[in-house]
N, C-alpha and C. Protein backbone atom coordinates (compact mmCIF):
# COMPACT_ATOMS: atom_id res chain seq x y z
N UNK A 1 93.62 85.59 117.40
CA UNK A 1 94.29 84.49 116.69
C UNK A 1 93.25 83.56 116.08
N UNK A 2 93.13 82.93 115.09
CA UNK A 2 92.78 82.01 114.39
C UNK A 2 92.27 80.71 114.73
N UNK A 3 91.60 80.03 115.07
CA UNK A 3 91.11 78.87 115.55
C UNK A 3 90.14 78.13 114.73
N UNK A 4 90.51 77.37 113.94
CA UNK A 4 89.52 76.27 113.12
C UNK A 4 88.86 75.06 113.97
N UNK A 5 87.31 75.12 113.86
CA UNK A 5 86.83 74.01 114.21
C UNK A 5 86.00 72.98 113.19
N UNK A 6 86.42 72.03 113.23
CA UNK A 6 85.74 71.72 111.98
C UNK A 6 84.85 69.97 112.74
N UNK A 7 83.67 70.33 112.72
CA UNK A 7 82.09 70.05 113.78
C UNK A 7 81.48 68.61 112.84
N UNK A 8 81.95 67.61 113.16
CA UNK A 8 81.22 66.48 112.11
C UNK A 8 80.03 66.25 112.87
N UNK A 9 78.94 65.92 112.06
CA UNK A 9 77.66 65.76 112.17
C UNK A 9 77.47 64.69 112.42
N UNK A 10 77.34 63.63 113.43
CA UNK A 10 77.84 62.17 113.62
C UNK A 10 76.14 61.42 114.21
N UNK A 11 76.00 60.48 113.27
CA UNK A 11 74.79 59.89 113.56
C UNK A 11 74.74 58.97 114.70
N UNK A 12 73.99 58.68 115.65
CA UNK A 12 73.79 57.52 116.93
C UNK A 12 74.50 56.55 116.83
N UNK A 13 75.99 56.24 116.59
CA UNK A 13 76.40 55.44 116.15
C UNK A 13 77.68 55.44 117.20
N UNK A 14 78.32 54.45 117.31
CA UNK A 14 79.63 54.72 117.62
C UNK A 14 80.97 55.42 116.89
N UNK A 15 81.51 56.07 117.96
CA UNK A 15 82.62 56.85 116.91
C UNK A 15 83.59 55.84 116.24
N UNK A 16 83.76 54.60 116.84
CA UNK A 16 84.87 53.82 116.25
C UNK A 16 84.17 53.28 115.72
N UNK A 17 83.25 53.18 115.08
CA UNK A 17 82.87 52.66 113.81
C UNK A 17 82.31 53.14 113.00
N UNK A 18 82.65 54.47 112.96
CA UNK A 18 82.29 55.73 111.99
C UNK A 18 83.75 56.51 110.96
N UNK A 19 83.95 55.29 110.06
CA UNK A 19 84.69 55.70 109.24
C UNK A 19 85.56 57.37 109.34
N UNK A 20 84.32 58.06 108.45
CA UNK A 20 84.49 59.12 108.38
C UNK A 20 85.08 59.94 109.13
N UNK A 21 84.42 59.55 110.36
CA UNK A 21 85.13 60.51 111.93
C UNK A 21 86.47 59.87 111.98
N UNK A 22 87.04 58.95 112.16
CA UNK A 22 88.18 58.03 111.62
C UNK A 22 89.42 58.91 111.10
N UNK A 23 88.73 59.22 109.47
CA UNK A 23 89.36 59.55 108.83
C UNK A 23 90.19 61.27 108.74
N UNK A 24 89.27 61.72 109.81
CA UNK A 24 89.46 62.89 109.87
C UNK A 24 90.32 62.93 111.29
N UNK A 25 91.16 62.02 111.75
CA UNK A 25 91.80 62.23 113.03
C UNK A 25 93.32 62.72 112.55
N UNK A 26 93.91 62.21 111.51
CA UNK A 26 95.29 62.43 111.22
C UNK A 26 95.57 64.06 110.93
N UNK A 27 94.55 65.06 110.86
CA UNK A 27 94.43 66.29 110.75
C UNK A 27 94.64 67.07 111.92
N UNK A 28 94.92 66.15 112.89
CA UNK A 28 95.41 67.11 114.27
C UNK A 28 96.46 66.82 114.06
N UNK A 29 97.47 66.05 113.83
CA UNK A 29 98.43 65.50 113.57
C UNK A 29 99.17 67.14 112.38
N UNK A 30 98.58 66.93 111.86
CA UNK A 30 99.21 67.75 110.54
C UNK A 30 98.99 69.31 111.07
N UNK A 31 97.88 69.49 111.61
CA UNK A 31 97.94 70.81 112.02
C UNK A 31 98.51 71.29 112.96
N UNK A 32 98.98 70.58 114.16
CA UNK A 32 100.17 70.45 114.67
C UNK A 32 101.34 71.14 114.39
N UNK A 33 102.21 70.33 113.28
CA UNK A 33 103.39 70.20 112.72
C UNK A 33 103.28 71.54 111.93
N UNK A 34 102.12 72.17 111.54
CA UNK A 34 101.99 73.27 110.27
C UNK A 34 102.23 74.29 111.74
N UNK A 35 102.02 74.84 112.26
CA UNK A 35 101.27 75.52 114.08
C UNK A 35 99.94 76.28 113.57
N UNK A 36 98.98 75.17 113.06
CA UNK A 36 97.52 75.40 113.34
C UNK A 36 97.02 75.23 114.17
N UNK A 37 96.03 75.92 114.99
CA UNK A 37 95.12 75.73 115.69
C UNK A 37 94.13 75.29 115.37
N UNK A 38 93.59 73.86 115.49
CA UNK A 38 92.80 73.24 114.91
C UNK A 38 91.94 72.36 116.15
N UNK A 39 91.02 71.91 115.92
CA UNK A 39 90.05 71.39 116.47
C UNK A 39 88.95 70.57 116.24
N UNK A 40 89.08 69.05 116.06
CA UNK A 40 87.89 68.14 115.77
C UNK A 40 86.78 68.22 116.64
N UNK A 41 85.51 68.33 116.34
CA UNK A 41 84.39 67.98 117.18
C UNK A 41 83.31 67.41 116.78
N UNK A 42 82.43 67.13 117.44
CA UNK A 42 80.95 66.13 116.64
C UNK A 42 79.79 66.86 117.50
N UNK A 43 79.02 66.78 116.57
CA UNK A 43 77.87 67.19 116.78
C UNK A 43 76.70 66.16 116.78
N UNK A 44 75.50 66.15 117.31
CA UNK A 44 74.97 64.83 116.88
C UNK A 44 73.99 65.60 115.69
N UNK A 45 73.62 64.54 114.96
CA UNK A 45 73.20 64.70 113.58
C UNK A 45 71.59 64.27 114.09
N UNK A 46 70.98 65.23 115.12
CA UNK A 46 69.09 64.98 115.12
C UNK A 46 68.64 66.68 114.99
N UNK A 47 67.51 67.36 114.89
CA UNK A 47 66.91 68.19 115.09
C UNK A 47 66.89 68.65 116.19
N UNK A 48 66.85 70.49 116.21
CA UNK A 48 67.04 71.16 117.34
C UNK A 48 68.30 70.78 118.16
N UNK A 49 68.59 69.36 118.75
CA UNK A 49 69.92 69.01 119.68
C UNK A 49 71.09 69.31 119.13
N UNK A 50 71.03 69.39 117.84
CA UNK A 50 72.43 69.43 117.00
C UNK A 50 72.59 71.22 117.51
N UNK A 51 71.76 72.28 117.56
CA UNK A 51 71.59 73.59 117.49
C UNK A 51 72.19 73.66 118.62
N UNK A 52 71.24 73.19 120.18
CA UNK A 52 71.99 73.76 120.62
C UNK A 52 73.78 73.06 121.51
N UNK A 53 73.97 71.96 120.68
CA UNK A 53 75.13 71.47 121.18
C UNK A 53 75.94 72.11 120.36
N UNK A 54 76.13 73.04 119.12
CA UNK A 54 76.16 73.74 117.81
C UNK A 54 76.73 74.99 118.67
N UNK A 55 75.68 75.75 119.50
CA UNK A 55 75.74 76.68 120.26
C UNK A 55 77.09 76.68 121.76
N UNK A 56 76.83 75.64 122.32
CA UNK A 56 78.36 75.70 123.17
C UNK A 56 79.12 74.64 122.94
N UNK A 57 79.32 74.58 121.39
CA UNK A 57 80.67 74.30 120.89
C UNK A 57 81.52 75.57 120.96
N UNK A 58 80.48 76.42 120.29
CA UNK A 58 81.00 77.93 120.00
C UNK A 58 81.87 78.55 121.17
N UNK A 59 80.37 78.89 122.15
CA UNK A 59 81.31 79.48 123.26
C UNK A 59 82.10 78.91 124.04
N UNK A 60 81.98 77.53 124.36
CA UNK A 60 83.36 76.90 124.64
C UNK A 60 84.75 77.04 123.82
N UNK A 61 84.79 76.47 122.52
CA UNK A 61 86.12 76.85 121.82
C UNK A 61 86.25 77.88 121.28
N UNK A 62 85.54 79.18 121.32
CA UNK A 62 85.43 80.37 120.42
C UNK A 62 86.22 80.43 119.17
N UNK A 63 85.87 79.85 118.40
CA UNK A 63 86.47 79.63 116.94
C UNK A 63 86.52 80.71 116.25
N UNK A 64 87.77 81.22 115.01
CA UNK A 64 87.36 81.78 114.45
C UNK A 64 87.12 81.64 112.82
N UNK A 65 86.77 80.46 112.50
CA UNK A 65 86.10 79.59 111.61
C UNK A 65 85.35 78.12 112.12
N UNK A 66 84.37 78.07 111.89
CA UNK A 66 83.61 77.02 111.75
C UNK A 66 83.24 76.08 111.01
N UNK A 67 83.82 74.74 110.61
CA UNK A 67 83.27 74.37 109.22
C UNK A 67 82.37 72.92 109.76
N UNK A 68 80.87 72.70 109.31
CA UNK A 68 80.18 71.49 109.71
C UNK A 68 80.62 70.44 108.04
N UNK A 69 80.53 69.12 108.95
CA UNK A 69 80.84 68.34 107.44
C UNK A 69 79.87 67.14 107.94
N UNK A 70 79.63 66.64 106.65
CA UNK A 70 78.54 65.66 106.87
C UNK A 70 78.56 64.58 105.73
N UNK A 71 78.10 63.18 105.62
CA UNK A 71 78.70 62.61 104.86
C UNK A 71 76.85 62.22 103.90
N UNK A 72 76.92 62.07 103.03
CA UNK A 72 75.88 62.26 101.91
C UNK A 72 75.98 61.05 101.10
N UNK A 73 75.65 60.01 100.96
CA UNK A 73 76.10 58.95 100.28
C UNK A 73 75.57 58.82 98.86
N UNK A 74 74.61 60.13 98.03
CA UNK A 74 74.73 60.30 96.61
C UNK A 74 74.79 61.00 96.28
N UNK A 75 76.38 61.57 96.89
CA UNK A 75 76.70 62.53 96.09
C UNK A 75 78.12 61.97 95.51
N UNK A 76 78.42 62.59 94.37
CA UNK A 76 79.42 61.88 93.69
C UNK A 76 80.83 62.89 93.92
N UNK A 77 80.55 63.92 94.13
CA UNK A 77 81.63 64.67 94.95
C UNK A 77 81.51 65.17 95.68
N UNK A 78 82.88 66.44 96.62
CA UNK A 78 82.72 66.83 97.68
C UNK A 78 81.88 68.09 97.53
N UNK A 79 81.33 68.61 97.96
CA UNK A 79 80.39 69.80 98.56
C UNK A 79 80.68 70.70 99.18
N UNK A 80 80.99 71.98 98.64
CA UNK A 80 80.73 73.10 99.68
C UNK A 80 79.75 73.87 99.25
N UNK A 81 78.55 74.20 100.23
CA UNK A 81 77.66 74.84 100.34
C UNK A 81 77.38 76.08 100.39
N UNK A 82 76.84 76.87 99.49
CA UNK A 82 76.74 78.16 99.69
C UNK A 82 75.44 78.43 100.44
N UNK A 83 74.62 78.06 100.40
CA UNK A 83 73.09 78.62 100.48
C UNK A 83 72.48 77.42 101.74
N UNK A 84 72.39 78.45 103.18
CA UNK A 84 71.70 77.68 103.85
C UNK A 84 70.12 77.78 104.22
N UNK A 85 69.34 76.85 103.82
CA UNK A 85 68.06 77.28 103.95
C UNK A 85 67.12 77.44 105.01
N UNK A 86 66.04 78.64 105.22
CA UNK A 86 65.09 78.47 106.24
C UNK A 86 64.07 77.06 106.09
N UNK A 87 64.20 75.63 105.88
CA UNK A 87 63.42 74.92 105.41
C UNK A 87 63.79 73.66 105.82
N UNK A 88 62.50 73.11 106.66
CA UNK A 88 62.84 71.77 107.48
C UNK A 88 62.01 70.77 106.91
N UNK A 89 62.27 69.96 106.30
CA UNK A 89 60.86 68.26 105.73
C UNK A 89 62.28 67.82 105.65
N UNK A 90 61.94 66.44 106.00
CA UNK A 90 62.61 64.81 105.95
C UNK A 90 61.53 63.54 105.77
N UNK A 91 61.94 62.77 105.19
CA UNK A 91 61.13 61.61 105.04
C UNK A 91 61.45 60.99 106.02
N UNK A 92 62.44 61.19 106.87
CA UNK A 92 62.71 60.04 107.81
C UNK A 92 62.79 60.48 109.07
N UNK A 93 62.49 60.28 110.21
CA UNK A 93 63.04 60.52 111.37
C UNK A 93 64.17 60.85 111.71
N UNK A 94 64.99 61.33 112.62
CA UNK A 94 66.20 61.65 113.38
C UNK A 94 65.69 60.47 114.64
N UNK A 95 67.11 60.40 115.35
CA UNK A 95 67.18 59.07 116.41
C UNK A 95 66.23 59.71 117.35
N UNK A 96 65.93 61.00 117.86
CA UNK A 96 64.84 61.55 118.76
C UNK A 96 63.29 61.41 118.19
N UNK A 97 63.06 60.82 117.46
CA UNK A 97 61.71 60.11 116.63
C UNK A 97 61.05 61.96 115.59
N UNK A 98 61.59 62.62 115.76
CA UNK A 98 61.59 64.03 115.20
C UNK A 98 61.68 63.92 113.54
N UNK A 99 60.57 64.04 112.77
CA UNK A 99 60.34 64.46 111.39
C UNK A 99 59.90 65.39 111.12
N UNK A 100 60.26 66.63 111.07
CA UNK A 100 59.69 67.91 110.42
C UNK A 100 59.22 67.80 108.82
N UNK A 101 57.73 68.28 109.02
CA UNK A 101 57.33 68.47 107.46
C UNK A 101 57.00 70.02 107.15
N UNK A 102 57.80 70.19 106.21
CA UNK A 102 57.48 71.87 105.53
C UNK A 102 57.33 72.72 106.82
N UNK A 103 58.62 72.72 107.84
CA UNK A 103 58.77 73.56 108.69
C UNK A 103 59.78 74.35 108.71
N UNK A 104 60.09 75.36 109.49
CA UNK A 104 61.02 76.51 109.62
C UNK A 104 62.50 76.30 110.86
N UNK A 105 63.90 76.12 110.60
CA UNK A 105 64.42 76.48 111.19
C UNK A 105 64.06 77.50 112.63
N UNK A 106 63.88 78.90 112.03
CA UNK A 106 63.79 79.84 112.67
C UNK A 106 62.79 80.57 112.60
N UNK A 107 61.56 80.66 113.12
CA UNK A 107 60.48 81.02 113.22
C UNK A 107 60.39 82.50 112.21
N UNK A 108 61.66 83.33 112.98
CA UNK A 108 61.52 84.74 112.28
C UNK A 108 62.40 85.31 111.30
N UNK A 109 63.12 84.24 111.21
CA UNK A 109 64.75 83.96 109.97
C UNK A 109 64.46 84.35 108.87
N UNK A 110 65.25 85.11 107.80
CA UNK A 110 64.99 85.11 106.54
C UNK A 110 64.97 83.70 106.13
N UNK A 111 64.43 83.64 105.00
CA UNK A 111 64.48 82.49 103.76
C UNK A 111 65.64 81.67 103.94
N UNK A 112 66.76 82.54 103.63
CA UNK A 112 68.20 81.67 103.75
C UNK A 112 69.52 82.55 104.23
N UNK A 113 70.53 82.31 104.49
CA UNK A 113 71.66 82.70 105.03
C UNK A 113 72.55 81.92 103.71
N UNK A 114 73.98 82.92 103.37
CA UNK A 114 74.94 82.59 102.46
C UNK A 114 75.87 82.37 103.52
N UNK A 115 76.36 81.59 103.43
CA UNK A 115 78.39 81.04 103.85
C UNK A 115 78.89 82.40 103.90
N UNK A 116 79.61 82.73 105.02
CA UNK A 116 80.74 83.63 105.21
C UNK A 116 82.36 83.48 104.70
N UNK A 117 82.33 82.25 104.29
CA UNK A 117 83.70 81.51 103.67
C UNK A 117 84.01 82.18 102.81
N UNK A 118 85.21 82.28 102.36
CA UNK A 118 85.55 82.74 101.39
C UNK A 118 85.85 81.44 99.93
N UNK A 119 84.55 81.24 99.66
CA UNK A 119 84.50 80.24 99.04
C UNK A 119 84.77 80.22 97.75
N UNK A 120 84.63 81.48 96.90
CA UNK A 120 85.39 81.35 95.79
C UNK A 120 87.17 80.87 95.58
N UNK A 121 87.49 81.21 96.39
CA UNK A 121 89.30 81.44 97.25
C UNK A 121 89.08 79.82 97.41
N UNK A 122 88.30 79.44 98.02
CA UNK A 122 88.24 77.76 98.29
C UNK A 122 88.09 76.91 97.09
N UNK A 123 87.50 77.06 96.86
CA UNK A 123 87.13 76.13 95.04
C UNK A 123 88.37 76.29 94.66
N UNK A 124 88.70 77.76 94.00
CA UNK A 124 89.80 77.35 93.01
C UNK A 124 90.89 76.86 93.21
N UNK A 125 91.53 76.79 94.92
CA UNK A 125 92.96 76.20 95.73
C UNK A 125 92.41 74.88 95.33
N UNK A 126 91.17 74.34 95.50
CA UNK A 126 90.99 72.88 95.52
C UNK A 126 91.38 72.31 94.19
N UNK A 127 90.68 73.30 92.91
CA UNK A 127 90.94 73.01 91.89
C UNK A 127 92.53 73.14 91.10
N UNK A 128 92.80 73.91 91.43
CA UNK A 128 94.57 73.84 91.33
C UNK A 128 95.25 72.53 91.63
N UNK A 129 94.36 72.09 93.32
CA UNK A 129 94.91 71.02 93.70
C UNK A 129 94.34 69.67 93.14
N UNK A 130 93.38 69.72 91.78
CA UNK A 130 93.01 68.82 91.43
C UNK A 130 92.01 67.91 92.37
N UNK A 131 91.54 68.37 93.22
CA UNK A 131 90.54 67.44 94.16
C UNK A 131 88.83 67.94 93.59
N UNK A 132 88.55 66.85 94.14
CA UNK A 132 87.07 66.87 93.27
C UNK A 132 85.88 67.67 94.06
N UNK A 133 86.29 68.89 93.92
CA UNK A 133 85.10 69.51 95.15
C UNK A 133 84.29 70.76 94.22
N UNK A 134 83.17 70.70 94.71
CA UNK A 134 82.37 71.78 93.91
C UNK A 134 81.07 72.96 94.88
N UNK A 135 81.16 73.67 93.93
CA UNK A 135 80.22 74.70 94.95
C UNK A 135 78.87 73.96 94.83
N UNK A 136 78.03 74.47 95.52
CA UNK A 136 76.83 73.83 95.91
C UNK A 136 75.91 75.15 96.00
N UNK A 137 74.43 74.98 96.00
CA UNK A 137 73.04 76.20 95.92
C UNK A 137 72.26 75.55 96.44
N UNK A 138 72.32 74.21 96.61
CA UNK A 138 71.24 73.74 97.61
C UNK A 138 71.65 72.44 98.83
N UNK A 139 72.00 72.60 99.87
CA UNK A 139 72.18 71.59 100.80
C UNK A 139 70.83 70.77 101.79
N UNK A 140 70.03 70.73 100.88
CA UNK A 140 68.70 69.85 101.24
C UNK A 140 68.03 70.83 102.21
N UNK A 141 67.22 69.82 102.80
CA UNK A 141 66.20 70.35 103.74
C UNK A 141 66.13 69.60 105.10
N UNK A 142 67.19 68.78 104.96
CA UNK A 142 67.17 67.42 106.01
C UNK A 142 68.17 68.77 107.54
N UNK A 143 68.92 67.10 108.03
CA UNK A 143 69.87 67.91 109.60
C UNK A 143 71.07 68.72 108.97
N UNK A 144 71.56 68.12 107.90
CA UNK A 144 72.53 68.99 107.74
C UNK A 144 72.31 70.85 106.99
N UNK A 145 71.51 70.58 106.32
CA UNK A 145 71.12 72.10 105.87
C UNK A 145 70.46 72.83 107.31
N UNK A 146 69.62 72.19 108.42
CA UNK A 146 68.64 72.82 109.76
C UNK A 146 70.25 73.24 110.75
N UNK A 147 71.66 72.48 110.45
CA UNK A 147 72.41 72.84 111.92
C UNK A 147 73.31 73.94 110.79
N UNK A 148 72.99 74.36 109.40
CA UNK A 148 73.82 75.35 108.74
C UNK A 148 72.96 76.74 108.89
N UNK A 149 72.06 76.19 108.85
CA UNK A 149 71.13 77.94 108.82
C UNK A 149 71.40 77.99 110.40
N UNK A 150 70.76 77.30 111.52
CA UNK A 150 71.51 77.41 112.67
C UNK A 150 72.57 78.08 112.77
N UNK A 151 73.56 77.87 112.42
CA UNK A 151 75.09 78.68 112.26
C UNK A 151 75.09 79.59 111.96
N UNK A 152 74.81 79.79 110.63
CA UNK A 152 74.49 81.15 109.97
C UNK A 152 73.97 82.49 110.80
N UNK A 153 72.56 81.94 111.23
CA UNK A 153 72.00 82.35 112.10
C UNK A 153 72.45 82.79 113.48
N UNK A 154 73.01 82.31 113.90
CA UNK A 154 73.68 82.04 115.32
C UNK A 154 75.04 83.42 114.95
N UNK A 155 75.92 83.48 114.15
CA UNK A 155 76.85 84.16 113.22
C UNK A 155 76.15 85.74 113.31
N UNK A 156 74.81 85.88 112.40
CA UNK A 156 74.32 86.91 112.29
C UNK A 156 74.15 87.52 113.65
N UNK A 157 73.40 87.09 114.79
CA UNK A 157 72.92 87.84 115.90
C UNK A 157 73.62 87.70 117.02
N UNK A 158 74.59 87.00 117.07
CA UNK A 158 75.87 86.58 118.47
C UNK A 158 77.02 86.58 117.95
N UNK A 159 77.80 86.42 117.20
CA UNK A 159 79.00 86.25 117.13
C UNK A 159 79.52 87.04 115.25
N UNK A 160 79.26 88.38 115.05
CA UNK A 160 79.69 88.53 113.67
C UNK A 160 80.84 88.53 113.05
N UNK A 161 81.93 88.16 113.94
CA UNK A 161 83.47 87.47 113.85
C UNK A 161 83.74 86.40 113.14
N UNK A 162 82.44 85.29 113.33
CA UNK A 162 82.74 83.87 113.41
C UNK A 162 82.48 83.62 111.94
N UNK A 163 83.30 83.08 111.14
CA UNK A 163 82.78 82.57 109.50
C UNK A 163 82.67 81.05 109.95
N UNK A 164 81.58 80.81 108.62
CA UNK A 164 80.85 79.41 108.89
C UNK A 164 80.20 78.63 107.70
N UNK A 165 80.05 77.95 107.72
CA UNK A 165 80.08 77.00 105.85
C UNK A 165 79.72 75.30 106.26
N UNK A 166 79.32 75.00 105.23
CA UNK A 166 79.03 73.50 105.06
C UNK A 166 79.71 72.84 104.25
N UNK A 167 80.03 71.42 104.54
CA UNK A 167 80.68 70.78 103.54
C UNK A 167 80.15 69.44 103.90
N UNK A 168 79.66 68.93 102.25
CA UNK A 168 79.14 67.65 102.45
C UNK A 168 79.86 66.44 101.56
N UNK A 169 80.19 65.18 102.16
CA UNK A 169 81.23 64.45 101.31
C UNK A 169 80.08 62.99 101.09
N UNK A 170 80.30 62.34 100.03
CA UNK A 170 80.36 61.28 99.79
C UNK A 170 80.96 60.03 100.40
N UNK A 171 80.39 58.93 100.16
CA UNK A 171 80.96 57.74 101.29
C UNK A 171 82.24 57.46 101.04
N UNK A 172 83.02 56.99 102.19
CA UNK A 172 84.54 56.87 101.88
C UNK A 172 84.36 55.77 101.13
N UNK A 173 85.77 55.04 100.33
CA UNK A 173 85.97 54.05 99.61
C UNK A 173 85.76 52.79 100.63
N UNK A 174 86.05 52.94 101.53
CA UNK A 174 86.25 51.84 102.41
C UNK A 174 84.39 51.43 103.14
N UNK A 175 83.65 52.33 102.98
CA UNK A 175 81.94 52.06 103.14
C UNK A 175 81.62 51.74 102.04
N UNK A 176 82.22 52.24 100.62
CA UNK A 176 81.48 51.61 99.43
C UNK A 176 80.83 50.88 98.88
N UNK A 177 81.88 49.66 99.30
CA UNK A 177 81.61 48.45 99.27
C UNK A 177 80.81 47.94 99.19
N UNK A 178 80.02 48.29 99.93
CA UNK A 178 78.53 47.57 100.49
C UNK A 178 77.31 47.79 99.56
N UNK A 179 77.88 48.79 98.75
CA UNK A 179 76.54 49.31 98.28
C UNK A 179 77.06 49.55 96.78
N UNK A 180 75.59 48.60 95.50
CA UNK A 180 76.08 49.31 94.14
C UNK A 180 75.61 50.42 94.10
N UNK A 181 76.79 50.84 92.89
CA UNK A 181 76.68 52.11 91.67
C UNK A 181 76.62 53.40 93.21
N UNK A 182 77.49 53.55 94.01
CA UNK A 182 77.77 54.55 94.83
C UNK A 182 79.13 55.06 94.67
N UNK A 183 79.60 56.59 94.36
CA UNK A 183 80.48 56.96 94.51
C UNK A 183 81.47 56.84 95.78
N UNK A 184 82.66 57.08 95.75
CA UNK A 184 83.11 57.57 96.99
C UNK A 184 84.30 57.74 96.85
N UNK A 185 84.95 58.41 98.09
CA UNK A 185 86.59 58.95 98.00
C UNK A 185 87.13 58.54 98.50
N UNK A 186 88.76 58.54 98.52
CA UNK A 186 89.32 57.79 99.67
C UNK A 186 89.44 58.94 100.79
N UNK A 187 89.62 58.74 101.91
CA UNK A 187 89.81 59.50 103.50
C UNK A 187 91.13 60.25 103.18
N UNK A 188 92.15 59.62 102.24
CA UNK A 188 93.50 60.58 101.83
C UNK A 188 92.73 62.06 101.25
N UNK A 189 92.24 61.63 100.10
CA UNK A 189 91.92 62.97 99.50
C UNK A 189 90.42 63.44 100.54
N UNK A 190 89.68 63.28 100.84
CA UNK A 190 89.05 63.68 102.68
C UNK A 190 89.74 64.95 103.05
N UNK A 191 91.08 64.06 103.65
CA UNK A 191 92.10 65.22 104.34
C UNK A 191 92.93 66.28 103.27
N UNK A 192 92.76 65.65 102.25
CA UNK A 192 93.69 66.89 101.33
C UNK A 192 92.57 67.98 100.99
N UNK A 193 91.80 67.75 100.62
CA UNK A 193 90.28 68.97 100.66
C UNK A 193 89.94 69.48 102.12
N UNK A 194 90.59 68.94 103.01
CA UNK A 194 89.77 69.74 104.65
C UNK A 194 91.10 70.39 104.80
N UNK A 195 92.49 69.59 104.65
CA UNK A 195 93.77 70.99 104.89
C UNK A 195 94.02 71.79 104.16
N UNK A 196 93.59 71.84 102.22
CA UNK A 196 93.51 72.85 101.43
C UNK A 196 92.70 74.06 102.09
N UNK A 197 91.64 73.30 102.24
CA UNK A 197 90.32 74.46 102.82
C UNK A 197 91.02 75.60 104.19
N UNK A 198 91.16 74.64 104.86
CA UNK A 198 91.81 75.21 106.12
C UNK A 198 92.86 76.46 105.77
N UNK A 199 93.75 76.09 105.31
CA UNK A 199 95.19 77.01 104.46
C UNK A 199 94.20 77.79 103.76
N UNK A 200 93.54 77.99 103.16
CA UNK A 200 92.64 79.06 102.00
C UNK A 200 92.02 79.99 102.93
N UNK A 201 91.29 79.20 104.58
CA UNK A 201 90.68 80.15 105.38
C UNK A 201 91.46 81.05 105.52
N UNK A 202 92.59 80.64 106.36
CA UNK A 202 93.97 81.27 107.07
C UNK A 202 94.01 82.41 106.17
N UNK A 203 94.26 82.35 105.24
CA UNK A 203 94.75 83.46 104.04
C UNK A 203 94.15 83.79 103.22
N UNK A 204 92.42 83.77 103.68
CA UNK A 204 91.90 85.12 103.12
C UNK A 204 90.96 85.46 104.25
N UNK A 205 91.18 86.53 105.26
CA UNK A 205 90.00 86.21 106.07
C UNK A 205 89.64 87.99 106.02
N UNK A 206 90.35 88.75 104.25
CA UNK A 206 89.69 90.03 104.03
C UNK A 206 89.20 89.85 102.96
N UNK A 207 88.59 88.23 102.80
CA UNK A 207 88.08 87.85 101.35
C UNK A 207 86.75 87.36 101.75
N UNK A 208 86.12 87.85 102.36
CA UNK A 208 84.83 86.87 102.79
C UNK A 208 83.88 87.58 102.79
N UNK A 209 82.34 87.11 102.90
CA UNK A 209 81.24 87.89 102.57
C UNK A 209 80.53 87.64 104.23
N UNK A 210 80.51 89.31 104.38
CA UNK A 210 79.91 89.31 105.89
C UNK A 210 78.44 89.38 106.67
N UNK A 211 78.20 88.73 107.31
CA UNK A 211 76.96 88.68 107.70
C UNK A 211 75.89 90.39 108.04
N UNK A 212 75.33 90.72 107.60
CA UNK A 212 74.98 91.66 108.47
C UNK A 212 74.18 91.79 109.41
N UNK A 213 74.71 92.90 110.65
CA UNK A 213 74.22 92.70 112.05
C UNK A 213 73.01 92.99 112.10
């Protein structure tokens, strides 16, 4: 049976004052009422810890989709990621004082790992549905691209069942505020791009591109 987890990347912060995580609660609610099996979780957003808390999310809820989401504050729309890279530099620290420069995920990893999603099937439901989401070829080099090749990775050599993808959003309307000339969305359309997505998994899962073992 089917089990969506969808893994927010949540910085040292508190959850109740993390918008985003917020915004994504009324989706148990809805998946509920639809009879999805659905599942919010957080991950913390530092190096290496995100991997392996990444790792028994898995075998605790054995999902059979995975989606990480992460919030990106210049980007002007939503993100789904195709291409996760072997490639770690940040200018900034993670809360564990951890800055990787021009380092490797995975010591013996290819270059990069592609999304198992059936992401063409995803775009165009979104676009039908008029929401502002677009494919993506590069999801940085920072935590959120290091806990996708993670996945990927993790996908290829333990679990070749499990499909897995990135999605990166822009600041909600309600963080905007604070900051000029920044895009952002409201948390309504948030949830109308994470339950489109969801419904698109469900019904194509002989549409997807498979890892090989």
């Amino acid at each position: 049976m089917s089990k969506i987890v969808i893994a927010y990347l949540q910085y040292p912060i508190s959850s109740d004052s993390c918008p985003c995580w917020q915004a994504l609660q009324p989706l148990l609610a809805w998946a509920e009422q639809n009879g999805i099996p659905l599942q919010l979780s957080q991950l913390p957003a530092v190096y290496k810890d995100s991997l392996v808390k990444l790792e028994q999310l898995i075998n605790h809820s054995k999902p059979s989709h995975l989606l990480l989401v992460q919030q990106c504050p210049s980007l002007l729309q939503i993100q789904l990621e195709k291409v996760a890279s072997n490639v770690l530099h940040s200018t900034e620290a993670d809360a564990n004082g951890i800055r990787p420069t021009d380092a490797l995920t995975a010591q013996t990893g290819p270059a990069a790992y592609f999304s198992n999603l059936p992401l063409a099937h995803i775009i165009q439901a979104q676009h039908q549905q008029q929401l502002p989401v677009q494919l993506s070829y590069f999801a940085g080099t920072a935590v959120a691209n290091h806990t996708f090749y993670g996945l990927m990775h993790f996908i290829k050599h333990q679990n070749t069942n499990l499909y897995g993808g990135l999605m990166q959003v822009p600041l909600l309307t309600q963080q905007a505020w604070q900051h000029q000339n920044i895009a952002s969305i409201s948390a309504e359309l948030l949830r109308q791009s994470l339950q489109q997505l969801v419904l698109t998994c469900l019904n194509n899962n002989n549409n997807v591109l498979k890892i090989p073992g």
